[in-house]
N, C-alpha and C. Protein backbone atom coordinates (compact mmCIF):
# COMPACT_ATOMS: atom_id res chain seq x y z
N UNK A 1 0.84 -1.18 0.00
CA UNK A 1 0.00 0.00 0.00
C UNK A 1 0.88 1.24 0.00
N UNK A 2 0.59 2.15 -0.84
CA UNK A 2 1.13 3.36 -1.05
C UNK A 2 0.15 4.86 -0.51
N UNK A 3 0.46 5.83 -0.47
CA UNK A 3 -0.02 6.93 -0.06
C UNK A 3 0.34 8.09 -0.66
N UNK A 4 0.36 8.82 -1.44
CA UNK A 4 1.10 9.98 -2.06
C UNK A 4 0.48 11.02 -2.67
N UNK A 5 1.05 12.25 -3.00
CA UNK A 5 0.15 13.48 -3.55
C UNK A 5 0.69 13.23 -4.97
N UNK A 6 -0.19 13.20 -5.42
CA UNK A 6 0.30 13.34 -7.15
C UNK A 6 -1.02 14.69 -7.98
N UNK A 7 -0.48 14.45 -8.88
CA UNK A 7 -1.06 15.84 -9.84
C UNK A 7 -1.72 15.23 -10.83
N UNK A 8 -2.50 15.19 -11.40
CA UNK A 8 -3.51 14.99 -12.51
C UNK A 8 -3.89 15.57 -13.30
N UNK A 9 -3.64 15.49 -14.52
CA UNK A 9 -3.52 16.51 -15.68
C UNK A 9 -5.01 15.92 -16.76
N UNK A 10 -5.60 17.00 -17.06
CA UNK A 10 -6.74 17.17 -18.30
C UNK A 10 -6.08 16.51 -19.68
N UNK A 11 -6.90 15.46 -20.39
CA UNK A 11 -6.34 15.36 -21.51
C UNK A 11 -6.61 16.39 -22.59
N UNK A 12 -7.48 17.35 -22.05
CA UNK A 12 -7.74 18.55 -22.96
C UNK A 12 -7.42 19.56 -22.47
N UNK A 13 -6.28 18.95 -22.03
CA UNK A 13 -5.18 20.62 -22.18
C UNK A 13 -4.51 20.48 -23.04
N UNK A 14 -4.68 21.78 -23.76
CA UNK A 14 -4.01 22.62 -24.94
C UNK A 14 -5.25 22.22 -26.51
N UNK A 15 -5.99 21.77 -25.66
CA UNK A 15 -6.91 21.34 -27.61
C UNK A 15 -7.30 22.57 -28.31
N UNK A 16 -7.86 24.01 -27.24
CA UNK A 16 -8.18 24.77 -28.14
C UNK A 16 -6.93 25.76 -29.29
N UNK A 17 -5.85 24.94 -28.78
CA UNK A 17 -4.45 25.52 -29.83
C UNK A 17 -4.73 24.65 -31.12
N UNK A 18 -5.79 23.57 -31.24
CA UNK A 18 -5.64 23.31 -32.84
C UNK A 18 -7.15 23.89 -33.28
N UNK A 19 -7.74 24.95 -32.79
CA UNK A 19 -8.39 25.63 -33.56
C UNK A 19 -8.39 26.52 -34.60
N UNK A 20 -8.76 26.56 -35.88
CA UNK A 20 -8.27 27.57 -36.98
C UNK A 20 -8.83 28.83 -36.40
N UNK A 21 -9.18 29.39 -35.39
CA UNK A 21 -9.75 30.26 -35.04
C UNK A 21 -8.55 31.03 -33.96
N UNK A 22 -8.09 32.13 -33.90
CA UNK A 22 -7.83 32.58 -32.79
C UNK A 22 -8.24 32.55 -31.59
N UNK A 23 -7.18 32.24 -30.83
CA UNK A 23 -7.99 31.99 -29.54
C UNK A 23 -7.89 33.01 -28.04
N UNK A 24 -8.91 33.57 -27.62
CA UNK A 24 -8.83 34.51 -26.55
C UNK A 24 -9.13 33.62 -25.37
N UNK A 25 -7.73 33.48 -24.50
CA UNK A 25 -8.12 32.96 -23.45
C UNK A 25 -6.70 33.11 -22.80
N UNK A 26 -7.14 32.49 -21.45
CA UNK A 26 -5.53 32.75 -20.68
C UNK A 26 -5.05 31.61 -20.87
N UNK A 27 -3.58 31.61 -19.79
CA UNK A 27 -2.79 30.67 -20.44
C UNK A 27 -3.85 29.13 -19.02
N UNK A 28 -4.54 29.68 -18.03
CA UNK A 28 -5.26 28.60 -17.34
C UNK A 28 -6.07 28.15 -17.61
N UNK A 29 -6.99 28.99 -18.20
CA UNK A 29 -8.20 28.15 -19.34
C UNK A 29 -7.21 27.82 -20.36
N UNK A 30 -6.28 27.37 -21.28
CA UNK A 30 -5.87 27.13 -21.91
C UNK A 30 -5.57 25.50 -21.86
N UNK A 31 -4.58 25.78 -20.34
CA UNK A 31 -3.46 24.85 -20.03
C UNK A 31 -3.80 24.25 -18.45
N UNK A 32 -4.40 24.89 -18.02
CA UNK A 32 -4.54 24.67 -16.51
C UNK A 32 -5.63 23.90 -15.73
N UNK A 33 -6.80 22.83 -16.53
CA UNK A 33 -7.55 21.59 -16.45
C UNK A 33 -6.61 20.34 -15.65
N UNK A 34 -6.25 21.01 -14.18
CA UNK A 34 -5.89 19.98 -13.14
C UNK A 34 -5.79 19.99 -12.02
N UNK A 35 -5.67 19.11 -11.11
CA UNK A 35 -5.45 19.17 -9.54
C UNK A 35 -4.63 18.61 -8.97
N UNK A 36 -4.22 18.40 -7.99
CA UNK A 36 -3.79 17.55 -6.70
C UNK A 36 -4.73 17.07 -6.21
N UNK A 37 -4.06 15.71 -5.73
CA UNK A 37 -5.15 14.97 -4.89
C UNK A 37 -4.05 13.91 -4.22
N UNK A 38 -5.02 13.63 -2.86
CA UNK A 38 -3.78 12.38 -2.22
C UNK A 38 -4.61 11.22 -2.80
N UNK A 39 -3.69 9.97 -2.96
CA UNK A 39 -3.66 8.52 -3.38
C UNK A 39 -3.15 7.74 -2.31
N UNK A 40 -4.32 6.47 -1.58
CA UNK A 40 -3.58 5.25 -1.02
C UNK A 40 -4.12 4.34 -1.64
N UNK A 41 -3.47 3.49 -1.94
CA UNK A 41 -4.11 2.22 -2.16
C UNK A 41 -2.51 1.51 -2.82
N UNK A 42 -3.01 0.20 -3.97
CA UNK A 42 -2.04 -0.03 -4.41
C UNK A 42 -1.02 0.85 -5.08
N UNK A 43 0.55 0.09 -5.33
CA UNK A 43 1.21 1.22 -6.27
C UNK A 43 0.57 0.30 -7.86
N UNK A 44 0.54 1.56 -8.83
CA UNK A 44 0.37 1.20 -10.45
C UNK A 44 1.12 0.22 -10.89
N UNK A 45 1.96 -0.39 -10.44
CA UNK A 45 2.74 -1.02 -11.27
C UNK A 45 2.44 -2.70 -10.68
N UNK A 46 1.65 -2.68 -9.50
CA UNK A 46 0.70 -4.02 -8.83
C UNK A 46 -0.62 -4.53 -10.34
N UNK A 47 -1.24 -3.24 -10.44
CA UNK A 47 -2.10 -3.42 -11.61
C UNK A 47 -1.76 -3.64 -12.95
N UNK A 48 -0.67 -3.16 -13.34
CA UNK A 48 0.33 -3.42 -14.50
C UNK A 48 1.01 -5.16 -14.74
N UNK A 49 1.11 -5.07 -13.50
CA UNK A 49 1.64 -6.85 -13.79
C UNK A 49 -0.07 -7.48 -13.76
N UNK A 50 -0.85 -7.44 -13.44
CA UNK A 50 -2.08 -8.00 -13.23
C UNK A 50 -2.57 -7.92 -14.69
N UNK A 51 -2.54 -7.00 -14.78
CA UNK A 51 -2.94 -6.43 -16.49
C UNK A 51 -2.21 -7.21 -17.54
N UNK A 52 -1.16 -7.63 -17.52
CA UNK A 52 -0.05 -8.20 -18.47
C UNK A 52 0.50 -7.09 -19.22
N UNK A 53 0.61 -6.11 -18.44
CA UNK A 53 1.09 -5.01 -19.49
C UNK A 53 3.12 -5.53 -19.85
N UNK A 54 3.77 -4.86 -20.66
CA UNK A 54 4.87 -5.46 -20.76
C UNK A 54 5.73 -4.57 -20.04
N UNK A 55 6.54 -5.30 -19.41
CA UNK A 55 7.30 -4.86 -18.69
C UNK A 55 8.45 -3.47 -19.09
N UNK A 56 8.43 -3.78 -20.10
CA UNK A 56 9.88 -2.88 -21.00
C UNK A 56 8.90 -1.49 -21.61
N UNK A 57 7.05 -1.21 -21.52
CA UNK A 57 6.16 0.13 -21.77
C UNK A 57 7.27 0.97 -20.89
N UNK A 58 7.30 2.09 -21.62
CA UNK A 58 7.83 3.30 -21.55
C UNK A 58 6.53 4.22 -21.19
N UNK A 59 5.75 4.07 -21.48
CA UNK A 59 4.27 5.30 -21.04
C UNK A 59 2.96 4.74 -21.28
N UNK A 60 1.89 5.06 -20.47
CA UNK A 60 0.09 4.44 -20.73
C UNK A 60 -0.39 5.96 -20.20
N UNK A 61 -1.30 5.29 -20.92
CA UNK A 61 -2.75 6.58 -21.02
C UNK A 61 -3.61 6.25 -19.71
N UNK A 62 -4.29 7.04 -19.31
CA UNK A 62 -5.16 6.43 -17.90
C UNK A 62 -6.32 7.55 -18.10
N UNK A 63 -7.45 6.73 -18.12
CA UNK A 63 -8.37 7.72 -18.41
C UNK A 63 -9.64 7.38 -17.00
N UNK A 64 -10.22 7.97 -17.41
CA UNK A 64 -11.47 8.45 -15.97
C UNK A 64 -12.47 9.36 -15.81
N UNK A 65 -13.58 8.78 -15.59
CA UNK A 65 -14.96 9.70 -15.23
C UNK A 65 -14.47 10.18 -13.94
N UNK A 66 -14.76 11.57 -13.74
CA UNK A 66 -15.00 12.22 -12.30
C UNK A 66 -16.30 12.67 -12.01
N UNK A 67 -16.96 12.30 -11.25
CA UNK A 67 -18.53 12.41 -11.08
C UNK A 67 -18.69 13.37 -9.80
N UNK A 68 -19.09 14.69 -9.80
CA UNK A 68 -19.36 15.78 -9.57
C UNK A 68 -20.84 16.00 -8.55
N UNK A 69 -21.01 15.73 -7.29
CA UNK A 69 -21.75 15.46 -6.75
C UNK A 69 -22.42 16.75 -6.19
């Protein structure tokens, strides 16, 4: 079991830069779709061997609903 603060990043940060449109906005609406949050549970790499992912991946995608209560 692990415990740690990590950062979590928007996969739609930076999309409105491939608009043909100029874009008026700051650089946080732009770029800035993230938080901190603390994590316990397993470490990722418990689920990775479970998964059969290969050992020698260099990077994965991790995606997720956040449900807004």
């Amino acid at each position: 079991m692990v415990s740690r603060m990590t950062s979590v990043e928007c996969g739609g940060n930076s999309a409105p830069m491939f608009s043909n449109e100029p874009i008026q906005a700051t650089a946080q609406g732009l770029h800035g779709l993230c938080f901190l949050r603390g994590v316990d549970g397993r470490a990722p790499f418990h689920a990775f061997d479970e998964a059969g992912v290969d050992p020698k991946a260099k990077w994965f995608i991790a995606e997720a609903l956040i449900a807004w209560h």
